[in-house]
C-alpha atoms as a PDB file:
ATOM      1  CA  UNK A   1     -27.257  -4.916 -33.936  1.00  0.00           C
ATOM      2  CA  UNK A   2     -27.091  -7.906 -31.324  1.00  0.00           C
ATOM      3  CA  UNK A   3     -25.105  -6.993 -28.742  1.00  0.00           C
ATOM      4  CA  UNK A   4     -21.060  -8.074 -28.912  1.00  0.00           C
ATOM      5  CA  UNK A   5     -18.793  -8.947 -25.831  1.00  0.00           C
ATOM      6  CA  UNK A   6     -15.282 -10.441 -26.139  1.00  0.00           C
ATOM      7  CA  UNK A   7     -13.635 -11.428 -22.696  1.00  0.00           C
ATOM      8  CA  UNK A   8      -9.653 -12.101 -22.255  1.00  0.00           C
ATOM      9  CA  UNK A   9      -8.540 -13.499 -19.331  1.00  0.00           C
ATOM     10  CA  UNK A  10      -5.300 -11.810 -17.278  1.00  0.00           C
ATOM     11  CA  UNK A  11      -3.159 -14.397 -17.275  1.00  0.00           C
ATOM     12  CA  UNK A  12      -0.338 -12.749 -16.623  1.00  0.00           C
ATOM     13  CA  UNK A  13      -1.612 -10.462 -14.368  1.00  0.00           C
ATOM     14  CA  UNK A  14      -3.026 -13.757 -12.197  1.00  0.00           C
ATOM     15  CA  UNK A  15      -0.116 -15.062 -12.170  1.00  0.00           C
ATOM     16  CA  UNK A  16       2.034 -12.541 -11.346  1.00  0.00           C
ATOM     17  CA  UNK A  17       0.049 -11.038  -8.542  1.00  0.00           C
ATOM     18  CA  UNK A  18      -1.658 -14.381  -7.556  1.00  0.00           C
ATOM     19  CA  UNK A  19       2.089 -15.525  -6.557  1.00  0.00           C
ATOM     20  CA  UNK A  20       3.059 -11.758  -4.657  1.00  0.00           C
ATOM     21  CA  UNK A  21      -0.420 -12.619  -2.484  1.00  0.00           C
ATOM     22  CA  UNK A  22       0.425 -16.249  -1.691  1.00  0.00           C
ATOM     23  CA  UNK A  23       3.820 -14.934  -0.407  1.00  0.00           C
ATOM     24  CA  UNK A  24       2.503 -11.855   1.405  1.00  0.00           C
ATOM     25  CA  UNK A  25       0.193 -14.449   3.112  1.00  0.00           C
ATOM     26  CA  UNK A  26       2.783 -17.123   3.652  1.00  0.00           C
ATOM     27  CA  UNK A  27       4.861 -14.245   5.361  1.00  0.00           C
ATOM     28  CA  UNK A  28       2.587 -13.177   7.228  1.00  0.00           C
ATOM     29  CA  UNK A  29       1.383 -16.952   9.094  1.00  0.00           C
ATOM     30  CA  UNK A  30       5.328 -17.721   9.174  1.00  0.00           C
ATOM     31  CA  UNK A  31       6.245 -14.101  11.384  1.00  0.00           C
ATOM     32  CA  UNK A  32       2.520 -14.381  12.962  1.00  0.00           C
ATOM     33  CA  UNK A  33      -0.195 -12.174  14.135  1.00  0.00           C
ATOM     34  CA  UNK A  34       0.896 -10.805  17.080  1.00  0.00           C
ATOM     35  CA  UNK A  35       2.928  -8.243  16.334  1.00  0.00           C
ATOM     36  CA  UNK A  36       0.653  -4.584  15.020  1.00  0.00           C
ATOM     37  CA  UNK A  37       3.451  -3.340  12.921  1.00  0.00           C
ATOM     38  CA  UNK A  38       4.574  -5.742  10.230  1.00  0.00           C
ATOM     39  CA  UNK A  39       0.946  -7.240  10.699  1.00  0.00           C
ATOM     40  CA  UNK A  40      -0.437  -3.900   9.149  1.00  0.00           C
ATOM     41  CA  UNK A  41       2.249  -3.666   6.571  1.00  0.00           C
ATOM     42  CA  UNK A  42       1.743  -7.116   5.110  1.00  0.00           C
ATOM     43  CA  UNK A  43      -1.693  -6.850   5.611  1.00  0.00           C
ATOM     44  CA  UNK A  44      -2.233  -3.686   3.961  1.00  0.00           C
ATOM     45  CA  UNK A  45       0.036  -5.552   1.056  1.00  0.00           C
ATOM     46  CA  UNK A  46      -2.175  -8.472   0.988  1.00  0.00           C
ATOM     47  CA  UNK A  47      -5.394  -6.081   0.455  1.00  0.00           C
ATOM     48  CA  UNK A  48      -3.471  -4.268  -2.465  1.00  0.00           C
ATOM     49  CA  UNK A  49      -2.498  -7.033  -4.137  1.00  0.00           C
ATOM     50  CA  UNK A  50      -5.888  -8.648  -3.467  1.00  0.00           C
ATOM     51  CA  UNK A  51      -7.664  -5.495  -5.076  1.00  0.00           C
ATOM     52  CA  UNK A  52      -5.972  -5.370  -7.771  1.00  0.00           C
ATOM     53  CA  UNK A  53      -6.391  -9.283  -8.682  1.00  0.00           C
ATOM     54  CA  UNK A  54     -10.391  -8.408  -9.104  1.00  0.00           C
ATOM     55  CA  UNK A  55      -9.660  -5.579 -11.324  1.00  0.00           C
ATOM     56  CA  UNK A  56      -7.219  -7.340 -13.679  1.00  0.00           C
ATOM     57  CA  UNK A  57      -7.916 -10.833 -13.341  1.00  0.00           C
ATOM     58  CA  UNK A  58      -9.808 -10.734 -16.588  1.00  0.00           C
ATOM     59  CA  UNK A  59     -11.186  -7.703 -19.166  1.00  0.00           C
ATOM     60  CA  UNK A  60     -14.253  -7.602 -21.267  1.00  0.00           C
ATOM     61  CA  UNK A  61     -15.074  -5.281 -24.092  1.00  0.00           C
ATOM     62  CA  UNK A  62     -18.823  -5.005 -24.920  1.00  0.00           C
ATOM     63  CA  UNK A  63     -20.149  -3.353 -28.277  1.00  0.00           C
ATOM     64  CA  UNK A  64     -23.984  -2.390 -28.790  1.00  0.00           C
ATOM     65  CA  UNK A  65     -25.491   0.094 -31.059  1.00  0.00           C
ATOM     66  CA  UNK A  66     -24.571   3.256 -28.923  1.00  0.00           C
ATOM     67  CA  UNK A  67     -21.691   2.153 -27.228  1.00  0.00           C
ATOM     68  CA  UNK A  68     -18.304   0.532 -26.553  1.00  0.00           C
ATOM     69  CA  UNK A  69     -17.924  -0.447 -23.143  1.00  0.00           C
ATOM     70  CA  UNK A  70     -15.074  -1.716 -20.983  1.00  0.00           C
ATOM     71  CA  UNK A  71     -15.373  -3.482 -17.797  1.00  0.00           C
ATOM     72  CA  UNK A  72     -11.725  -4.761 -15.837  1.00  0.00           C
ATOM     73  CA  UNK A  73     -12.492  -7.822 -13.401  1.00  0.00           C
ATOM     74  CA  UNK A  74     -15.649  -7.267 -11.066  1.00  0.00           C
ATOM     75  CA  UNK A  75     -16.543  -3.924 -12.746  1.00  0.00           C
ATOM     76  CA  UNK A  76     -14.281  -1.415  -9.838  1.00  0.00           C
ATOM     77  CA  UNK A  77     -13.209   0.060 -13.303  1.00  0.00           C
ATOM     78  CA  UNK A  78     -15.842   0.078 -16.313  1.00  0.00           C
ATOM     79  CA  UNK A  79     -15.771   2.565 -19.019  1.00  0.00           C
ATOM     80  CA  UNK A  80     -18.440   3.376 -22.123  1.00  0.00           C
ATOM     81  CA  UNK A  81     -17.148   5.379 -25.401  1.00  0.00           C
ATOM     82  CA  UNK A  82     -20.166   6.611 -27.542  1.00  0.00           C
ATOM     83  CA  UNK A  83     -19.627   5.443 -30.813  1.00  0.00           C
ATOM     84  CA  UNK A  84     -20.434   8.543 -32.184  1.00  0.00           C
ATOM     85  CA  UNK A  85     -17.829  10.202 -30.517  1.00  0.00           C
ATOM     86  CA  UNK A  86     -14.827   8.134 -31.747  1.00  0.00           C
ATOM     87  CA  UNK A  87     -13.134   8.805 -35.251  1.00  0.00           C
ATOM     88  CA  UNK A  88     -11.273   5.837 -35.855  1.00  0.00           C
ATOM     89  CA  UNK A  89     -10.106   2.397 -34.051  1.00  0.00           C
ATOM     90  CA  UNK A  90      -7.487   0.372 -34.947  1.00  0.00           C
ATOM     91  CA  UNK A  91      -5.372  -2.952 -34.152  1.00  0.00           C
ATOM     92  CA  UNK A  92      -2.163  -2.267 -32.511  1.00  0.00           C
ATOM     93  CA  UNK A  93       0.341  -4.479 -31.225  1.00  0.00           C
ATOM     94  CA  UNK A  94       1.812  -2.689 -27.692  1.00  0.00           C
ATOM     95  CA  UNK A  95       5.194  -1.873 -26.598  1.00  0.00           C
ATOM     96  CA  UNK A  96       6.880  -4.566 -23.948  1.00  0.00           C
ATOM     97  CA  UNK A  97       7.558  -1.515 -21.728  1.00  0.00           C
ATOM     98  CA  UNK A  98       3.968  -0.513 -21.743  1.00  0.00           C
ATOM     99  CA  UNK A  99       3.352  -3.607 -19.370  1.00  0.00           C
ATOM    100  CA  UNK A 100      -0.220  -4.260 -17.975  1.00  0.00           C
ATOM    101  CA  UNK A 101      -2.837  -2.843 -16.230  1.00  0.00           C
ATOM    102  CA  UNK A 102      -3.625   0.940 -16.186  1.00  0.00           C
ATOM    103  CA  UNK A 103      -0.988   2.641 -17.406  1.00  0.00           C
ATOM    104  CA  UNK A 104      -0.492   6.647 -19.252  1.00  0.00           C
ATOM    105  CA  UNK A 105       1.082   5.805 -22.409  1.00  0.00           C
ATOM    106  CA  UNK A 106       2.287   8.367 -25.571  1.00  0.00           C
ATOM    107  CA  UNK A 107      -0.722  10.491 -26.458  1.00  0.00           C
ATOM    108  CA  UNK A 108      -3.544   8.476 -23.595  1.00  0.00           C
ATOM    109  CA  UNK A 109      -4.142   5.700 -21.655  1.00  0.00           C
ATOM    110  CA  UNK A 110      -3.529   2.186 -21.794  1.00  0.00           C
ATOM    111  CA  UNK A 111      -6.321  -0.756 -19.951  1.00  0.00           C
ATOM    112  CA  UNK A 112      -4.421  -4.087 -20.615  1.00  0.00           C
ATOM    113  CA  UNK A 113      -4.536  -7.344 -18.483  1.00  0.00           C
ATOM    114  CA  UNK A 114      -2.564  -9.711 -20.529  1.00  0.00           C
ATOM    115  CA  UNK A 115      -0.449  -9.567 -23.753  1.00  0.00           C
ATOM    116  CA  UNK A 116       0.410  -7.205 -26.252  1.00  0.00           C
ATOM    117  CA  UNK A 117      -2.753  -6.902 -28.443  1.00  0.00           C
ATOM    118  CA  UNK A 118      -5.115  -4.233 -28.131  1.00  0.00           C
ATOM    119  CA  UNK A 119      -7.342  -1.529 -30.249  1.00  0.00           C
ATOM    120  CA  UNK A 120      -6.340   1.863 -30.655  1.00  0.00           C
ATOM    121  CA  UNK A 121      -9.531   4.310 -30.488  1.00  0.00           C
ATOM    122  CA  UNK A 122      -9.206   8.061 -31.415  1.00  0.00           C
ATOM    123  CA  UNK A 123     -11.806  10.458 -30.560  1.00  0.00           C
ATOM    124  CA  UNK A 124     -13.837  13.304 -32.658  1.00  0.00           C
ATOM    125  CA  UNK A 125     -13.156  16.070 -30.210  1.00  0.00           C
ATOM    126  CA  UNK A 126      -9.658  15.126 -27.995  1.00  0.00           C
ATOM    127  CA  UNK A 127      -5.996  14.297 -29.309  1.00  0.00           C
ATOM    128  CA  UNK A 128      -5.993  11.841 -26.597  1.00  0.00           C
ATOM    129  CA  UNK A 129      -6.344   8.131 -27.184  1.00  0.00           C
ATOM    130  CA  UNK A 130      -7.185   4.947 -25.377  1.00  0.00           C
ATOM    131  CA  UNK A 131      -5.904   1.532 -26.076  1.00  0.00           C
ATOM    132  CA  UNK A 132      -7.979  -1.365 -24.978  1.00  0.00           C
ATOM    133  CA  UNK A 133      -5.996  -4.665 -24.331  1.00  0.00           C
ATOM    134  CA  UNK A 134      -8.053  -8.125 -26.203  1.00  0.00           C
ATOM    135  CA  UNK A 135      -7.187 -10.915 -27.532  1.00  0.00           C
ATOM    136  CA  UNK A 136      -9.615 -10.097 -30.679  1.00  0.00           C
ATOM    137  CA  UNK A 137      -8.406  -6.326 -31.836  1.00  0.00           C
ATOM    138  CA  UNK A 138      -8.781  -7.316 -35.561  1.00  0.00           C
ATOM    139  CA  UNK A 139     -12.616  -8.353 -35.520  1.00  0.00           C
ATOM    140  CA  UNK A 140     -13.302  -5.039 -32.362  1.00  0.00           C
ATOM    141  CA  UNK A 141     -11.678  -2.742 -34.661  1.00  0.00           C
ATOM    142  CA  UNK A 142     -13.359  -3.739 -37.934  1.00  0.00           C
ATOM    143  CA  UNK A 143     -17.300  -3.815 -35.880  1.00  0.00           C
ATOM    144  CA  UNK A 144     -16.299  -0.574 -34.768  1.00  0.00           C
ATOM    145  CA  UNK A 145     -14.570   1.113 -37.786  1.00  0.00           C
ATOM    146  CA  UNK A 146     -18.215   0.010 -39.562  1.00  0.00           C
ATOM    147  CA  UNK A 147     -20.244   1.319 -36.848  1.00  0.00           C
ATOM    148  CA  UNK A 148     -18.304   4.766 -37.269  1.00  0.00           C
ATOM    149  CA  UNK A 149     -19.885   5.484 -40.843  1.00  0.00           C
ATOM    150  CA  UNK A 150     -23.503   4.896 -39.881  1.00  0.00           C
ATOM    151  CA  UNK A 151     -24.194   5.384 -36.029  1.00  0.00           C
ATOM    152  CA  UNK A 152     -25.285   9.083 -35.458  1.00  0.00           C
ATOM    153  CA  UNK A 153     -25.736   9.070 -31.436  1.00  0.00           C
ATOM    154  CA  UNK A 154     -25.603  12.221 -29.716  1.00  0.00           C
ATOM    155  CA  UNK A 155     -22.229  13.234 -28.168  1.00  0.00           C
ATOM    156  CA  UNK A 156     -22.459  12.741 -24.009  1.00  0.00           C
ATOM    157  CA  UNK A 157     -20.623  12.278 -21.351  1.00  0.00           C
ATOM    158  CA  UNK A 158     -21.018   8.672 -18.807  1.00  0.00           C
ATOM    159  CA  UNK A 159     -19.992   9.956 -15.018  1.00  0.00           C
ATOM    160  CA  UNK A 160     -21.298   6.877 -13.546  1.00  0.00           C
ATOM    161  CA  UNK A 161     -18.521   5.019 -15.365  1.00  0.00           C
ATOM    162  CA  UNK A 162     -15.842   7.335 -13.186  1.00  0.00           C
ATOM    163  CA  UNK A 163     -16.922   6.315 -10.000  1.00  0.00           C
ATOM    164  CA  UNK A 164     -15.924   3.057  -9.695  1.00  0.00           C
ATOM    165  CA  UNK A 165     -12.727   3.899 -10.977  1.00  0.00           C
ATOM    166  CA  UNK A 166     -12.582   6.640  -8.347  1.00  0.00           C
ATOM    167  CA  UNK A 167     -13.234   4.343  -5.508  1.00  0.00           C
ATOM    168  CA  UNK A 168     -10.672   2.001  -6.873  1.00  0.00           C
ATOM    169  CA  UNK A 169      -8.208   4.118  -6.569  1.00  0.00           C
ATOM    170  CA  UNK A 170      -8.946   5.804  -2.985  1.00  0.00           C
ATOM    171  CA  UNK A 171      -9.133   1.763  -1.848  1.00  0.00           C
ATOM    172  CA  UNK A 172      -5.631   1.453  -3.127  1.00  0.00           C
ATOM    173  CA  UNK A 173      -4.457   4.961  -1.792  1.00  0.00           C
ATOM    174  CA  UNK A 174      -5.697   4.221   1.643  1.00  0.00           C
ATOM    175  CA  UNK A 175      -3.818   0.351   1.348  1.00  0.00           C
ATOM    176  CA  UNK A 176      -0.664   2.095   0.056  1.00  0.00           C
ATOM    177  CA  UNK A 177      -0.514   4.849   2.357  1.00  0.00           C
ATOM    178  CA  UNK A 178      -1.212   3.189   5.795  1.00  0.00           C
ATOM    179  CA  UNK A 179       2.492   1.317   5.974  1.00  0.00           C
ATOM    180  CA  UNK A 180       3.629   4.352   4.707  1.00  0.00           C
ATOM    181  CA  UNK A 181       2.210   6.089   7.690  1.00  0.00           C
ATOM    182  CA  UNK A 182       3.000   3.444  10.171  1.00  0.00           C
ATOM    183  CA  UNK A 183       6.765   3.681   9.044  1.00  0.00           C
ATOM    184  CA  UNK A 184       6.941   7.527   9.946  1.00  0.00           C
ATOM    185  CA  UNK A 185       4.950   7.224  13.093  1.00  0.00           C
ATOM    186  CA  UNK A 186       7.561   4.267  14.350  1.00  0.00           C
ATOM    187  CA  UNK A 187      10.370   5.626  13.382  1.00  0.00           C
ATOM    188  CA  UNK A 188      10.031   8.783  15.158  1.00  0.00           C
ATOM    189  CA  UNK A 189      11.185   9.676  18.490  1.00  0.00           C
ATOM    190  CA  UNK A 190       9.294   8.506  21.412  1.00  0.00           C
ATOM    191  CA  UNK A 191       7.022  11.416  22.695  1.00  0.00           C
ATOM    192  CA  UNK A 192       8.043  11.472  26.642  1.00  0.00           C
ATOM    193  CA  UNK A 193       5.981  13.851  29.246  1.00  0.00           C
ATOM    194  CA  UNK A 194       6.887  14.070  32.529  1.00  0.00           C
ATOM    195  CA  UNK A 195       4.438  14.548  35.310  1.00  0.00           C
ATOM    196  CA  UNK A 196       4.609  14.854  39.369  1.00  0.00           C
ATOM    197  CA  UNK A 197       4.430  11.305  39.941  1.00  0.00           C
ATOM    198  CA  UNK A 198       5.717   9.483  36.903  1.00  0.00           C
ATOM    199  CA  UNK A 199       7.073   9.082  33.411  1.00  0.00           C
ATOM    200  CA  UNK A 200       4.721   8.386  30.530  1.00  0.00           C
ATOM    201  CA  UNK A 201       5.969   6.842  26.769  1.00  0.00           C
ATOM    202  CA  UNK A 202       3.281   8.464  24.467  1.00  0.00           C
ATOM    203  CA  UNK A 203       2.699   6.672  20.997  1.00  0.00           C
ATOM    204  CA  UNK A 204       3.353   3.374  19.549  1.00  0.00           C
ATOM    205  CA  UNK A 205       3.300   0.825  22.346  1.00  0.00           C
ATOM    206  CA  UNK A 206       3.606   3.551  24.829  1.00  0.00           C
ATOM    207  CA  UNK A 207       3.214   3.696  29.096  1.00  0.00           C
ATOM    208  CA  UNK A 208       3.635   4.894  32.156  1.00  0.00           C
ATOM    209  CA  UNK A 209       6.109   4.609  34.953  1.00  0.00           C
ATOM    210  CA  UNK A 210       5.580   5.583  38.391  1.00  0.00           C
ATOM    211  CA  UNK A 211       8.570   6.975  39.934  1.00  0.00           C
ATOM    212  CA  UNK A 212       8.254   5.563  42.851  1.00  0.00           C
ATOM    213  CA  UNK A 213       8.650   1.892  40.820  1.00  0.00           C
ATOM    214  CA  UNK A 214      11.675   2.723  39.183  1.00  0.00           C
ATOM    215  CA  UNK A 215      14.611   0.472  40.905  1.00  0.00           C
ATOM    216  CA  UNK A 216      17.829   1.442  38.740  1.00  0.00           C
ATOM    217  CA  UNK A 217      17.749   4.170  36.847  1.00  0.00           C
ATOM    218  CA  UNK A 218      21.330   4.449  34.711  1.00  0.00           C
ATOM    219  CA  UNK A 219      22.439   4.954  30.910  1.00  0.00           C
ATOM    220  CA  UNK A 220      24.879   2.569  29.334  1.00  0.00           C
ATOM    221  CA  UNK A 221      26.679   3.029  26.142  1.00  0.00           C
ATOM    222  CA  UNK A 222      25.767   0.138  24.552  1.00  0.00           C
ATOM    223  CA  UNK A 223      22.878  -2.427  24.041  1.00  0.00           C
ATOM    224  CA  UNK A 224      22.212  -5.769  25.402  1.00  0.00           C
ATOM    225  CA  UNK A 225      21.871  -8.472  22.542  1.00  0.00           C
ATOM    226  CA  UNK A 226      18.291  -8.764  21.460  1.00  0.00           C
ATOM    227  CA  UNK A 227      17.251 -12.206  21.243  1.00  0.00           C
ATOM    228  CA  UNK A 228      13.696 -11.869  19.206  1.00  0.00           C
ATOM    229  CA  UNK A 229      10.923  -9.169  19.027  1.00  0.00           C
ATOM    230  CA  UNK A 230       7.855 -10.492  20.692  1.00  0.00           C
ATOM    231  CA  UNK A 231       5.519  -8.265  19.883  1.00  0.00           C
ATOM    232  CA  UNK A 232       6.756  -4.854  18.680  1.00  0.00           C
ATOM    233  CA  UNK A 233       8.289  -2.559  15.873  1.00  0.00           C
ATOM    234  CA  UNK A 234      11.121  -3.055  13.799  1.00  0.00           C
ATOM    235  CA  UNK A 235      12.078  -0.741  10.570  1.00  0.00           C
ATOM    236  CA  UNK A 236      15.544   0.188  10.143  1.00  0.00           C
ATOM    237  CA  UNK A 237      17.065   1.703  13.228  1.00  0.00           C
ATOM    238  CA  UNK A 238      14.164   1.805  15.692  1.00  0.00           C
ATOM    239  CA  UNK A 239      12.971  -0.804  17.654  1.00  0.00           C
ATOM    240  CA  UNK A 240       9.668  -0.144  19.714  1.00  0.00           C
ATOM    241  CA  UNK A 241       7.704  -2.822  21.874  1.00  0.00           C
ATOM    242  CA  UNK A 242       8.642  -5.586  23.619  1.00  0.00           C
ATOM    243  CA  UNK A 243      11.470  -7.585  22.861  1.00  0.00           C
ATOM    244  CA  UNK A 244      13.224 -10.705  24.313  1.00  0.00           C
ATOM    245  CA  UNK A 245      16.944 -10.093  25.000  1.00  0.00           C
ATOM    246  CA  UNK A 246      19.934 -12.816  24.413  1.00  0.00           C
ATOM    247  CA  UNK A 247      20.023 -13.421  28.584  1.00  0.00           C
ATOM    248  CA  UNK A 248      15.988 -14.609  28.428  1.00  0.00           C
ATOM    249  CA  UNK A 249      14.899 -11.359  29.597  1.00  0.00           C
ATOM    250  CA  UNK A 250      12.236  -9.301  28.403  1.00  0.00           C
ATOM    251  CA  UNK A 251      12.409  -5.456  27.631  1.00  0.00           C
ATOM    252  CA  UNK A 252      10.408  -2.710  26.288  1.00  0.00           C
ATOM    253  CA  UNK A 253      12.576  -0.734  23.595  1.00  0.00           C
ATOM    254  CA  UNK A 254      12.484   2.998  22.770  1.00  0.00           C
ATOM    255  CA  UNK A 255      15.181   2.941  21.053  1.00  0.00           C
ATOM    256  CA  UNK A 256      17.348   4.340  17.947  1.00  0.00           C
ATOM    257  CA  UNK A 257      20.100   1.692  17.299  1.00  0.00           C
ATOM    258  CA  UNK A 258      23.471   3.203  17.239  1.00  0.00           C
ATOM    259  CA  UNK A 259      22.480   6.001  18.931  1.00  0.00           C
ATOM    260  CA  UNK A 260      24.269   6.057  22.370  1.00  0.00           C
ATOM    261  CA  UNK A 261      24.016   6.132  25.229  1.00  0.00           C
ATOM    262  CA  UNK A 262      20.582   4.466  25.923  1.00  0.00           C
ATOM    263  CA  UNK A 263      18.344   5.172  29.396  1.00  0.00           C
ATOM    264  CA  UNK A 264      17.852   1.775  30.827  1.00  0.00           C
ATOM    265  CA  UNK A 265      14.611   1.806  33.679  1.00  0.00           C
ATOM    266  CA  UNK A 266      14.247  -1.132  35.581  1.00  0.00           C
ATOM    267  CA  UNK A 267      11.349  -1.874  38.029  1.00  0.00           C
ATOM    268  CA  UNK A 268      10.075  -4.717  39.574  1.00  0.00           C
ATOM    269  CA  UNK A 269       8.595  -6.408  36.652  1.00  0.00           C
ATOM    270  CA  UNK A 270       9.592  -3.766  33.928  1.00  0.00           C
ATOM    271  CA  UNK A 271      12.387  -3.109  31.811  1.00  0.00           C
ATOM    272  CA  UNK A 272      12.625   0.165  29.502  1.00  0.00           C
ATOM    273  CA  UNK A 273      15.551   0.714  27.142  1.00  0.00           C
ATOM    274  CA  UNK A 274      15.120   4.430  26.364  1.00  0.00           C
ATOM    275  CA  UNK A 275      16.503   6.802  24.209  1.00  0.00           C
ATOM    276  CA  UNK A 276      16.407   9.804  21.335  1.00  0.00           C
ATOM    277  CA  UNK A 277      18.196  10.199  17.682  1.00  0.00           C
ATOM    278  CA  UNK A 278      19.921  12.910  19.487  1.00  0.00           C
ATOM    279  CA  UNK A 279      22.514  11.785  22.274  1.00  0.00           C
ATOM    280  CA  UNK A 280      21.722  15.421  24.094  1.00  0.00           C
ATOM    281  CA  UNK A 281      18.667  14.645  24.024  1.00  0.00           C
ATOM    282  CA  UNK A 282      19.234  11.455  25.807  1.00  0.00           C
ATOM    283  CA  UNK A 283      21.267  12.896  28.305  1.00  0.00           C
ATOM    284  CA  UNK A 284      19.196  15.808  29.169  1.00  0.00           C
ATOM    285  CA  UNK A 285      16.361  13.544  29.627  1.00  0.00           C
ATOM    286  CA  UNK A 286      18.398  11.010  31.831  1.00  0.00           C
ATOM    287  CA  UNK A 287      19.950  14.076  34.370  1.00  0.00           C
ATOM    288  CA  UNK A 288      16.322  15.291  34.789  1.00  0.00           C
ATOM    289  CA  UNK A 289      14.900  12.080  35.640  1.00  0.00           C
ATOM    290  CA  UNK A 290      17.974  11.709  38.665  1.00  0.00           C
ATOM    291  CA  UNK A 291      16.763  14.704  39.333  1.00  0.00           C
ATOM    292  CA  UNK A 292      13.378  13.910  40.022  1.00  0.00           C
ATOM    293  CA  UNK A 293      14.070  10.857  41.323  1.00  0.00           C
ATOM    294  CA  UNK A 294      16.359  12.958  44.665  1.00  0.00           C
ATOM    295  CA  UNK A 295      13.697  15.115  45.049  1.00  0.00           C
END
């Protein structure tokens, strides 16, 4: 039998994540480079989205003797189906909820780029089925359903196939997870450790202040307006980094909003806004550093 492949092109999937990328990007050149946390949000967005416009940007179905093979975009996700293995295949017309791309339908999977036309294939030895989205189910379904009666291939199993659709989805973990993980780190207390000569900030955008620098040292119960963030984290109620405030000066935040009172350290060229999602713990903090400071 010559050899059979039947390509369909994701045009809704193109479209829909080709415009979510060109926004990511236009985002990202609008709010700059400069500043590490939205920077590796959007960026890790941008890769995402980017990853999964080679998988689904088109899908092509190949049918030999043996097998029936699947490939999505640049091959990240390819399958092969012995055709001895698979008891019937059908044309099916898919729900609207059942969308696009990879998706666990009723009774299996679903592998659709575009559209609601696919074939339905049910295997020999599992109640689980897999629908293939094309824009040519009649003509797939009726090669195969032929191929069924005659082709006498030994039953195996194709591991090769699962790695690429392995490493897809580690790629895509590891995109998905990193703003994740940057959100938790910066919106977690400042780690502070005190030492004999100075005050250190650990984590994101941290330092270190000599004691002998500091030249006010006081709490207030309120912030000074923040003009702009010039290179630093914002997500929700914490601010880290440095920021330029509404009287043209610039600051390095530590904060919590809302959270009074805030530690304010001033030195000659430095200014630290300071303080914890726990007002004792602010205060505690603040009396020990006087402390220090008399000593």
């Amino acid at each position: 039998m010559e050899t059979k492949k039947y390509t369909q092109f994701g045009t809704f999937s193109v479209i829909a994540l080709g415009s979510c990328l060109i926004f990511c990007i236009v985002i990202m050149i609008i709010t700059g480079f400069s500043d590490l946390a939205p920077v590796g949000i959007m960026g890790s967005v941008v890769l995402t989205l980017f990853i999964c416009l080679l998988i689904f940007y088109k899908l092509t179905i190949t049918i030999d003797d043996t097998y029936i093979r699947f490939t999505l975009g640049t091959g990240l996700v390819a399958k092969k189906y012995l055709i001895s293995d698979i008891q019937s295949c059908k044309s099916v017309s898919n729900n609207l909820i059942y969308g696009v791309g990879i998706r666990k339908i009723p009774r299996g999977w679903l592998y659709n780029v575009t559209g609601l036309k696919a074939i339905e294939i049910k295997f020999k030895n599992s109640k689980s089925v897999i629908r293939i989205g094309t824009n040519h189910p009649d003509e797939i379904a009726g090669i195969i359903s032929e191929m069924i009666k005659t082709n006498k291939s030994e039953s195996g199993i194709d591991y090769k196939d699962k790695i690429g659709f392995f490493l897809t989805w580690i790629i895509l973990s590891i995109a998905l997870l990193f703003p994740i993980i940057l959100v938790l780190t910066g919106n977690r207390d400042p780690g502070i450790t005190l030492s004999k000569s100075g005050l250190k900030i650990n984590g994101m955008y941290g330092l270190t202040i000599n004691y002998s620098d500091i030249k006010q040292l006081d709490t207030l119960s309120a912030l000074p307006c923040i003009k702009m963030r010039t290179n630093g984290y914002a997500f929700g109620k914490s601010l880290k980094g440095n920021f330029r405030l509404q009287n043209k000066e610039n600051a390095k935040l530590f904060i919590t909003k809302r959270v009074p009172p805030y530690i304010l350290i001033r030195t000659e060229d430095l200014n630290v806004y300071l303080n914890f999602k726990e007002s004792k713990k602010t205060v505690d903090l603040f009396k020990t550093l006087t402390t220090i400071r008399k000593e």
